[in-house]
Protein backbone atom coordinates (compact mmCIF):
# COMPACT_ATOMS: atom_id res chain seq x y z
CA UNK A 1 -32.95 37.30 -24.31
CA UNK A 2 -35.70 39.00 -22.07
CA UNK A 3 -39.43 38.33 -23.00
CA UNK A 4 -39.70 41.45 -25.51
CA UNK A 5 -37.45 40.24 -27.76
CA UNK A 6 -34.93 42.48 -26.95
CA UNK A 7 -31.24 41.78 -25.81
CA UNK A 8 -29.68 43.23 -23.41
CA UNK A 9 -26.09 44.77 -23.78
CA UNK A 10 -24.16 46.86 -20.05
CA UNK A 11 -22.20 48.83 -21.20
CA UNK A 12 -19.44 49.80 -18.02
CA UNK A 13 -16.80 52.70 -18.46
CA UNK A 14 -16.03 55.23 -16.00
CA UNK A 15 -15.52 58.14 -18.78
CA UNK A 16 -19.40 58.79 -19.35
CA UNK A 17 -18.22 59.93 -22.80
CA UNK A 18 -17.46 57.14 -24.03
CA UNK A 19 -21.09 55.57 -21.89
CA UNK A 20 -22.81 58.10 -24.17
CA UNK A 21 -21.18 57.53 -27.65
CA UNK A 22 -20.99 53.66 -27.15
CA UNK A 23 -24.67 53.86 -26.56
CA UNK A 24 -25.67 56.18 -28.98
CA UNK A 25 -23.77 54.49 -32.41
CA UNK A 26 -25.21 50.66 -30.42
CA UNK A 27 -28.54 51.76 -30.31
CA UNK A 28 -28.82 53.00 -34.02
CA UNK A 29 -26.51 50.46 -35.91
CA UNK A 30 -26.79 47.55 -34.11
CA UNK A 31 -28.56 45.21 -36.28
CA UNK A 32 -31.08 43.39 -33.59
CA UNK A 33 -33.36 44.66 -30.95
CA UNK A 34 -31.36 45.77 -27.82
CA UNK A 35 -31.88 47.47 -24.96
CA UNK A 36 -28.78 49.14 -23.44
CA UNK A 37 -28.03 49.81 -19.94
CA UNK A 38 -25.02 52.17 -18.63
CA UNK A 39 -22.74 52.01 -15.49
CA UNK A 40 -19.82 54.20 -14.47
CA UNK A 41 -18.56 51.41 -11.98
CA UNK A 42 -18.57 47.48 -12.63
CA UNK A 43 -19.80 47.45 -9.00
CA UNK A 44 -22.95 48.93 -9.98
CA UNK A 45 -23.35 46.43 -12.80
CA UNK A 46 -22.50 43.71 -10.77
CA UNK A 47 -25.74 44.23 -8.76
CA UNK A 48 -27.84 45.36 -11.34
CA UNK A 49 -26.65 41.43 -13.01
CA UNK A 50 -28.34 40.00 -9.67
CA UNK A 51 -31.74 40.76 -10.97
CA UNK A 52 -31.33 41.09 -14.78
CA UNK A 53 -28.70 39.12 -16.47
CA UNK A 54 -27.66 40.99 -19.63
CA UNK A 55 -27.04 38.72 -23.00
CA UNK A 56 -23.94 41.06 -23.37
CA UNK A 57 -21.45 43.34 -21.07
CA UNK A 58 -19.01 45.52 -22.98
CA UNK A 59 -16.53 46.07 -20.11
CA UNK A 60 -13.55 48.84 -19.85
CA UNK A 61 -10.47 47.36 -18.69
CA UNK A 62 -9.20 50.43 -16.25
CA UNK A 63 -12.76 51.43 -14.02
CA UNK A 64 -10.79 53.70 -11.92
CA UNK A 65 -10.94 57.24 -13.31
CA UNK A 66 -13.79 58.91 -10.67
CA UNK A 67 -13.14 56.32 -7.46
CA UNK A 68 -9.77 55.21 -6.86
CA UNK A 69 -10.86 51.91 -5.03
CA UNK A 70 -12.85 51.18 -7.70
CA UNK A 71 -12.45 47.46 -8.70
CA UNK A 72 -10.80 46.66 -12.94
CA UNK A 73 -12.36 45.39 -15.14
CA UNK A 74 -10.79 42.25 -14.88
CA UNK A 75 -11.97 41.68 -11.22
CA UNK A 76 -15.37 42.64 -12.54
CA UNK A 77 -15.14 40.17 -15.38
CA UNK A 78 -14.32 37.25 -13.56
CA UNK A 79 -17.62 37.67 -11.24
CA UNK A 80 -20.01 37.85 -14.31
CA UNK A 81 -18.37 34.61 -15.05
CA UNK A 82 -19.22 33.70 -12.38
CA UNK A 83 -22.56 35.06 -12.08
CA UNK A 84 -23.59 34.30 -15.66
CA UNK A 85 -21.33 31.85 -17.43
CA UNK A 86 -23.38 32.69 -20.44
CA UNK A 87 -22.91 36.52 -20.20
CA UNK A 88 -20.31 37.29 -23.19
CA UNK A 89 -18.09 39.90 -21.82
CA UNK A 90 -16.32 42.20 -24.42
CA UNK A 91 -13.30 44.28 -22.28
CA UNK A 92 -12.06 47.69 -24.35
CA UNK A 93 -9.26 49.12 -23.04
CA UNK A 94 -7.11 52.08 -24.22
CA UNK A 95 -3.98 49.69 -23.39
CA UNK A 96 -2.86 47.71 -26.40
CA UNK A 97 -0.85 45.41 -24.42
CA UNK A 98 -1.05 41.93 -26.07
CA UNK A 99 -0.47 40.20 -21.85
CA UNK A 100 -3.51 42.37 -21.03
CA UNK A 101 -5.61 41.16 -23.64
CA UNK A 102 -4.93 37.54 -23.44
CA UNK A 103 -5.32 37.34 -19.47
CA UNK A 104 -8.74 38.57 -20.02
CA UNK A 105 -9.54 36.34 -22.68
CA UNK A 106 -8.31 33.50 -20.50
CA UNK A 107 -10.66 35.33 -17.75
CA UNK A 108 -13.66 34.05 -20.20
CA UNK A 109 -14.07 37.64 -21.95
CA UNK A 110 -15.18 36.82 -25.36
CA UNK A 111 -13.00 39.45 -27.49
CA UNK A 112 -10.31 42.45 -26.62
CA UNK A 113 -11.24 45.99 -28.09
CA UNK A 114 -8.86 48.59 -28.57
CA UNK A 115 -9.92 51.83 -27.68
CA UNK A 116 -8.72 53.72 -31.19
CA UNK A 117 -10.48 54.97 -34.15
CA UNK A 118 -11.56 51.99 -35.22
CA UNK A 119 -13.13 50.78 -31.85
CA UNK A 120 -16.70 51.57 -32.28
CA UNK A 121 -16.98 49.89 -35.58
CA UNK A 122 -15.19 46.74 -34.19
CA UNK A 123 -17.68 46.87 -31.20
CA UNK A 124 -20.61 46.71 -33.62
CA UNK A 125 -19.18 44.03 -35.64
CA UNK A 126 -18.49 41.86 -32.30
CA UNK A 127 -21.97 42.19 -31.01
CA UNK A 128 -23.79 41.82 -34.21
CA UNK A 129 -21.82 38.03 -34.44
CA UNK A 130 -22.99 37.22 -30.81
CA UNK A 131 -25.99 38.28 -31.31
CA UNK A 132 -26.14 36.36 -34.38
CA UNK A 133 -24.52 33.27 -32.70
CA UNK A 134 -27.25 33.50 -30.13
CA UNK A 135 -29.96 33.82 -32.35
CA UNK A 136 -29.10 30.74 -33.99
CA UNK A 137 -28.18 28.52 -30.91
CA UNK A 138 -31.83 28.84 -30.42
C-alpha cells in the first residue's frame, strides 16, 4: 500500500476497451481507495513494477492483439512473481480452457477470470477480498 493510503491495482490488456471499462466500473465500485494504472503491453508494466510495485495486477492472458511479438500473459506473470512475490496477479482471459487456467494458477496468479458477462462483477468481488485480506494482514 503506497503512503496515501491508496492501493494500487495495473490493469494490462491490449484491447484498450476493455483498459477503459475495467477502469472505469474499478474506480467507482471498488470498495477501498485505489489508484489504477493502465498498460496495453505487460512489457510496459513490467518496467513501470521496477519503480512502483502495485498491491494488485489484473493481467489478460493473450497480450498480442496490436504487436505480434508481444510477450502472454503468462510470461508476464511469472516475472511479477518474480519481481514482487507479494504482487497478487488476477489473469482474465476470453479462453475458458480449464489447462489454461490452472497453469497460471500454478504460475502464482491468485484467481482465473473469464472474460463473459459476468467478468466485471467477478473482478470486483476478487479485488475487494484481497484487498480485504491485505487490510487485515496488517
Amino acid at each position: 500500500m503506497t503512503t496515501t493510503g491508496n492501493y494500487k491495482i495495473f490493469l494490462v490488456d491490449d484491447d484498450v476497451k476493455t483498459l477503459i471499462m475495467f477502469k472505469h466500473n474499478l474506480d467507482r465500485r471498488l470498495s477501498f481507495p485505489v489508484t489504477i494504472n493502465v498498460f496495453a503491453y505487460g512489457e510496459n508494466c513490467l518496467d513501470r513494477m521496477q519503480e512502483d510495485k502495485p498491491d494488485i495486477v489484473v493481467l489478460d492472458y493473450y497480450l498480442n492483439a496490436i504487436r505480434e511479438n508481444a510477450q502472454t500473459g503468462l510470461e508476464v506473470l511469472r516475472q511479477i512473481k518474480e519481481l514482487s512475490p507479494e504482487t497478487q496477479v488476477i489473469m482474465i482471459s476470453g479462453q475458458e480452457d480449464m489447462e489454461t487456467a490452472i497453469e497460471c494458477i500454478r504460475n502464482g496468479a491468485y484467481d482465473y477470470i473469464i472474460k463473459n458477462e459476468k467478468a466485471m462483477q467477478r473482478l470486483e468481488l476478487v479485488i475487494n477480498k484481497i484487498l480485504y485480506e491485505t487490510q487485515n494482514k496488517k
